[in-house]
N, C-alpha and C. Protein backbone atom coordinates (compact mmCIF):
# COMPACT_ATOMS: atom_id res chain seq x y z
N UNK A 1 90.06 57.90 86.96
CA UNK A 1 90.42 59.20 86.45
C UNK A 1 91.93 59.23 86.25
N UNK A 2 92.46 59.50 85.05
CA UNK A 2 93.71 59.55 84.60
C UNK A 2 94.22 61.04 85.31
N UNK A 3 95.85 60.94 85.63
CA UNK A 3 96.04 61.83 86.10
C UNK A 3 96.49 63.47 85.64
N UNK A 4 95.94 63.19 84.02
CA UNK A 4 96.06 64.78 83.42
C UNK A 4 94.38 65.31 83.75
N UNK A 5 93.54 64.13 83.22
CA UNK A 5 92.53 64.41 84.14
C UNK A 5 91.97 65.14 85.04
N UNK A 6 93.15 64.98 86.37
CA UNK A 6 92.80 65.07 87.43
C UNK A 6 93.41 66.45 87.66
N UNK A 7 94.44 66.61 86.98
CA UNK A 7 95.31 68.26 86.75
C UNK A 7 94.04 69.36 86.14
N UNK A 8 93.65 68.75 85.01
CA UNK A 8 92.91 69.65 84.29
C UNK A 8 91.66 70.01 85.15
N UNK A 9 91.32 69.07 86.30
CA UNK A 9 90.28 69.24 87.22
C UNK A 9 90.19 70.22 87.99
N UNK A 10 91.29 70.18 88.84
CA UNK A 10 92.22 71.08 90.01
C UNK A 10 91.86 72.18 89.39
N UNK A 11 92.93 72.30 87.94
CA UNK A 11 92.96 74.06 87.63
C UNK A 11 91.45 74.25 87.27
N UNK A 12 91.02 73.41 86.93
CA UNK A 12 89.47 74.19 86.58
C UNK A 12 88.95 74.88 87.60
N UNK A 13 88.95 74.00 89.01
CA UNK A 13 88.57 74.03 90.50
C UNK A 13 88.95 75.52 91.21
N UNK A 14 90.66 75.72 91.03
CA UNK A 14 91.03 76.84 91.10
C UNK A 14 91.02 77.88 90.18
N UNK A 15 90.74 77.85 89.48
CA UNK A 15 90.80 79.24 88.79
C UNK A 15 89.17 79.30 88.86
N UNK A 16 87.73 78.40 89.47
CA UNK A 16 86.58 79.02 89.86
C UNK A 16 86.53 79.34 90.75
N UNK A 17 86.91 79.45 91.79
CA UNK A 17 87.34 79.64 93.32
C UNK A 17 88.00 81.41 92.83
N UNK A 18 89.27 81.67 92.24
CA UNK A 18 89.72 82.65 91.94
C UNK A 18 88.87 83.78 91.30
N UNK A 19 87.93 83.22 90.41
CA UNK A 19 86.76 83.44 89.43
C UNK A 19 85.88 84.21 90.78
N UNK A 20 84.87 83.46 91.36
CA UNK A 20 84.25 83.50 92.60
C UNK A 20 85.00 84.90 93.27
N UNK A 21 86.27 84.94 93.82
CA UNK A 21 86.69 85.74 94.50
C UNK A 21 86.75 87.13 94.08
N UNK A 22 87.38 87.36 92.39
CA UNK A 22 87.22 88.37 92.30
C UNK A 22 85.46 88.97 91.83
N UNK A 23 84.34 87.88 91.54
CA UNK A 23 83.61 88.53 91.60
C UNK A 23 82.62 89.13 93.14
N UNK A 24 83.54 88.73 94.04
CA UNK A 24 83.08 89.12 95.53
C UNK A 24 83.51 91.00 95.57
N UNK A 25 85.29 90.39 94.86
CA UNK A 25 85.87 92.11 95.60
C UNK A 25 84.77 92.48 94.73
N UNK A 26 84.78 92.48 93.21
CA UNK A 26 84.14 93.40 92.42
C UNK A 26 82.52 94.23 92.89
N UNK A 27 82.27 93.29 94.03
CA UNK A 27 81.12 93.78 94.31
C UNK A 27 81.15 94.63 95.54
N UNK A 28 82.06 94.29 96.67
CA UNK A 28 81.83 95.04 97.42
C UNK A 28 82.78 96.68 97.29
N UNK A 29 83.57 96.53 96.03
CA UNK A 29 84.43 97.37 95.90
C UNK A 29 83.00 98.42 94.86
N UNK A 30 82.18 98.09 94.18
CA UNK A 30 81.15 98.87 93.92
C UNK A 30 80.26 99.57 95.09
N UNK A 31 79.71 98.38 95.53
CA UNK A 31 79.35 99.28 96.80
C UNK A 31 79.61 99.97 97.83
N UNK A 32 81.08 100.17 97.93
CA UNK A 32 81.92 101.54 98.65
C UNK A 32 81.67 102.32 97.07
N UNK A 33 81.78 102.60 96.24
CA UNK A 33 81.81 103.20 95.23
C UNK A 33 80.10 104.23 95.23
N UNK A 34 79.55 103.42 95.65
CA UNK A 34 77.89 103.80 95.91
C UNK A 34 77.53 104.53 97.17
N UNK A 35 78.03 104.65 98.18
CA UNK A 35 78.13 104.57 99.23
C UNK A 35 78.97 106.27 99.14
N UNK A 36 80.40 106.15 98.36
CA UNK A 36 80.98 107.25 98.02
C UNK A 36 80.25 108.21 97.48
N UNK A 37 79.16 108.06 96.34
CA UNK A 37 78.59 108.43 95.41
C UNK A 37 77.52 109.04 95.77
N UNK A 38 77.10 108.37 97.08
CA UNK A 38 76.00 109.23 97.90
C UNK A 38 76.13 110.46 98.82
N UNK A 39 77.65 110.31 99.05
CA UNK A 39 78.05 111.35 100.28
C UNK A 39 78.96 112.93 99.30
N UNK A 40 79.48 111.91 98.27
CA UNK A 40 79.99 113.31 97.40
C UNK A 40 79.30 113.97 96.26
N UNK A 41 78.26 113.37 96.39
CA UNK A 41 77.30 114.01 94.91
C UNK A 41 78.55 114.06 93.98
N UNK A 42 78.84 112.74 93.11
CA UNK A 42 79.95 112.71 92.58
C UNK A 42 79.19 111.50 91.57
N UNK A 43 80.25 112.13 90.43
CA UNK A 43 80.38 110.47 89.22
C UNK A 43 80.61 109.24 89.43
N UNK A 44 80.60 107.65 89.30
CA UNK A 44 80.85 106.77 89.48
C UNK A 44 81.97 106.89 89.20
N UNK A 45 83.45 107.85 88.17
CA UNK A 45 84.43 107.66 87.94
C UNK A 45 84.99 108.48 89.25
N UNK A 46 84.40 109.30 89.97
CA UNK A 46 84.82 110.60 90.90
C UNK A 46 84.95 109.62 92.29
N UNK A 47 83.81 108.98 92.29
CA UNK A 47 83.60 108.06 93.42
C UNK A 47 84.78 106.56 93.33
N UNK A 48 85.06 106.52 92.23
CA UNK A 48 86.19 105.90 92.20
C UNK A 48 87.38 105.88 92.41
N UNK A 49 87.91 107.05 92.08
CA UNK A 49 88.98 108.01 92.37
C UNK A 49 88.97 107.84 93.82
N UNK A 50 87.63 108.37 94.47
CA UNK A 50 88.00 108.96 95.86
C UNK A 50 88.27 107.53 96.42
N UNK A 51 88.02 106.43 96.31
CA UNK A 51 88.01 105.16 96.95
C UNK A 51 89.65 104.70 96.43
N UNK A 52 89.73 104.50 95.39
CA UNK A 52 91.45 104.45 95.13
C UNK A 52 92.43 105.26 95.59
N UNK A 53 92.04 106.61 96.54
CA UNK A 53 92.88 107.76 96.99
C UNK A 53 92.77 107.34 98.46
N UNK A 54 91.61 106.86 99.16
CA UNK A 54 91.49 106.34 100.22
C UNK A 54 92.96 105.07 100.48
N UNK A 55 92.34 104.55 99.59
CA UNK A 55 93.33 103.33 99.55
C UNK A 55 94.99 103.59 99.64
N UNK A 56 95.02 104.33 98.59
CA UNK A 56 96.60 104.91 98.21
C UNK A 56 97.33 105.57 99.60
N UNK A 57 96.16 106.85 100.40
CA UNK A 57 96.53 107.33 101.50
C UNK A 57 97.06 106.53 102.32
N UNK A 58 96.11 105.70 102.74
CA UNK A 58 96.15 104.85 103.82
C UNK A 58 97.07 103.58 103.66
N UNK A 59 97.67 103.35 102.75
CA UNK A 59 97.91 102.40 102.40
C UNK A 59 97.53 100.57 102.59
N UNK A 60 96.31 100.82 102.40
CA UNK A 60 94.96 99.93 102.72
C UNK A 60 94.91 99.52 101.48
N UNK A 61 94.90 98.14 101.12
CA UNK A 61 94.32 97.21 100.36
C UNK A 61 93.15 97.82 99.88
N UNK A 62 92.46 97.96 98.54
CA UNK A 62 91.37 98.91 97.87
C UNK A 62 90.50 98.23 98.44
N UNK A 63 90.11 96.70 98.77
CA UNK A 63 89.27 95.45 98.94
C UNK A 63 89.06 95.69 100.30
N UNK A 64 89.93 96.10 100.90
CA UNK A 64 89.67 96.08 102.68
C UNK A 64 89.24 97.82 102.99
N UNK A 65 89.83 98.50 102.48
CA UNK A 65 89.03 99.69 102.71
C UNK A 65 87.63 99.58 101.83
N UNK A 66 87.16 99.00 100.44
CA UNK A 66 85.67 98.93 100.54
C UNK A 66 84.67 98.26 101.80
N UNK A 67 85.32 97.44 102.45
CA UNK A 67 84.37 96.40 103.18
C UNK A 67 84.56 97.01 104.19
N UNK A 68 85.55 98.18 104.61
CA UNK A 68 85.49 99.25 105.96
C UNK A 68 84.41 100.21 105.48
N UNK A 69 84.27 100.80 104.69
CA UNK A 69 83.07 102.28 103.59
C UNK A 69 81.60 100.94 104.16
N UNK A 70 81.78 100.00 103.56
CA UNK A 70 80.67 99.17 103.52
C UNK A 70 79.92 98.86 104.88
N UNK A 71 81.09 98.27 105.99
CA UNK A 71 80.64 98.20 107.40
C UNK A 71 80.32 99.79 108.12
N UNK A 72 80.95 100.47 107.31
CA UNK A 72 80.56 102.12 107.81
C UNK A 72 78.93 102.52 107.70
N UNK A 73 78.75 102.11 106.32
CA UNK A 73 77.34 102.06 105.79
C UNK A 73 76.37 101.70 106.69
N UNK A 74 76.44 100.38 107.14
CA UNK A 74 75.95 99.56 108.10
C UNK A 74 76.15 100.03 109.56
N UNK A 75 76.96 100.45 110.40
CA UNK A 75 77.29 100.26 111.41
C UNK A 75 77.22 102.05 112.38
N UNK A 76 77.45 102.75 111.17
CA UNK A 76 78.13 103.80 111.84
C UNK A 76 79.63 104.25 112.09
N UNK A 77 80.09 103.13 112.24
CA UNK A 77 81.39 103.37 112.69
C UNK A 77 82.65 103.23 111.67
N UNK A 78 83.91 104.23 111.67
CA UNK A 78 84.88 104.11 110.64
C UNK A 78 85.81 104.38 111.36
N UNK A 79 86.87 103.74 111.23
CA UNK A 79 88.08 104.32 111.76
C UNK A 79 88.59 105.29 111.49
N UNK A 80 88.79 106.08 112.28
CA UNK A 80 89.94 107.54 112.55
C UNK A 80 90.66 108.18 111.01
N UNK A 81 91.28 107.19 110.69
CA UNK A 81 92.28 107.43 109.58
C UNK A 81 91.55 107.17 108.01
N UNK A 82 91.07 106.09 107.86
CA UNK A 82 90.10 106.04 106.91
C UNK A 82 89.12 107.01 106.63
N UNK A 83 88.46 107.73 107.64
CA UNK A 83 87.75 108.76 108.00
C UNK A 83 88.21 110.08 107.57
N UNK A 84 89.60 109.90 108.05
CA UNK A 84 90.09 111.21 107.96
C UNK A 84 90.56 111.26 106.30
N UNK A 85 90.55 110.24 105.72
CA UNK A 85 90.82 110.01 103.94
C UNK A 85 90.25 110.52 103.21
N UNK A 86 89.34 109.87 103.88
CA UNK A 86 88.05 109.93 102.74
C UNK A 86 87.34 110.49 102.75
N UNK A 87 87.50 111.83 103.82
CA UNK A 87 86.97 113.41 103.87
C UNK A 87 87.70 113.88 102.98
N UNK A 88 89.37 113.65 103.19
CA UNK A 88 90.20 114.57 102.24
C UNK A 88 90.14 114.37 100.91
N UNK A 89 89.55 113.21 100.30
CA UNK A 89 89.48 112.51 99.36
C UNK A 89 88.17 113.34 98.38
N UNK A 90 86.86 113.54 99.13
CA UNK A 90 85.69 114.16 99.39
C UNK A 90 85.99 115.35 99.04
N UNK A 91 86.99 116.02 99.65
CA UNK A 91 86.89 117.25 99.30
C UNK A 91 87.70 117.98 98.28
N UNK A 92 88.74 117.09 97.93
CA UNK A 92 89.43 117.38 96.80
C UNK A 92 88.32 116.70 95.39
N UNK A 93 87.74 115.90 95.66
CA UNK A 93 87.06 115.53 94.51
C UNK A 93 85.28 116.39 94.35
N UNK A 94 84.97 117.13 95.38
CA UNK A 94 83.52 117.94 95.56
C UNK A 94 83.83 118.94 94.25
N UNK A 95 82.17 118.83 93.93
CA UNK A 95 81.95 119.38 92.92
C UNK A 95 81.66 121.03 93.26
N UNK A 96 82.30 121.74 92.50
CA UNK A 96 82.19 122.95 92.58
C UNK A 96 80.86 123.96 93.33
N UNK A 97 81.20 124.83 94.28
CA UNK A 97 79.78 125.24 94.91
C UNK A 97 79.31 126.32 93.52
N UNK A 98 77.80 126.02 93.41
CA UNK A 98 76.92 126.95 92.56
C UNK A 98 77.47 128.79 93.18
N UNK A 99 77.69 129.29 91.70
CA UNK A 99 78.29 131.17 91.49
C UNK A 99 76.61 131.18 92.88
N UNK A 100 77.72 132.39 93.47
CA UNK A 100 77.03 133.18 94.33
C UNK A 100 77.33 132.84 95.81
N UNK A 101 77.40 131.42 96.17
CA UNK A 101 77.64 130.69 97.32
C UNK A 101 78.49 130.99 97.96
């Protein structure tokens, strides 16, 4: 194997590895999105918002606060501050209560 070869190999190697990775976040960053979407009776763009506002608050990586929403899903358990986000997040993004309420 010649050694442009072996260059052109590598980057192939890495940029599927990179490839691979972002289609991991992309997924678990949907399923906090779903997860959102269930608790705010909200749009996939609303539920998005609230997960990028989580993030922004907290100043949490968008990728690491989905896989916290996600282990929440699972587990029960959320931390304090994340918690406390993504109520505020929830409630600035809740859809209007029905006239009369």
């Amino acid at each position: 194997m010649t050694s442009d070869t072996r260059c052109q190999a590598e980057e192939l190697q890495n940029e599927n590895a990179q490839l691979k990775e972002t289609m991991r976040t992309h997924a678990v960053v949907d399923q906090a999105v779903g997860i959102i979407l269930a608790l705010g009776q909200l749009t996939p763009e609303e539920g998005r918002d609230v997960l990028d506002g989580v993030s922004e608050t907290t100043g949490i990586k968008l990728r690491h606060v989905s896989e916290l929403i996600v282990d929440w899903a699972r587990t029960g358990q959320l931390c304090s501050d994340i918690r406390t986000a993504l109520d505020h997040q929830l409630t600035q993004h809740a859809p209007p209560a029905p006239a009369g309420e």
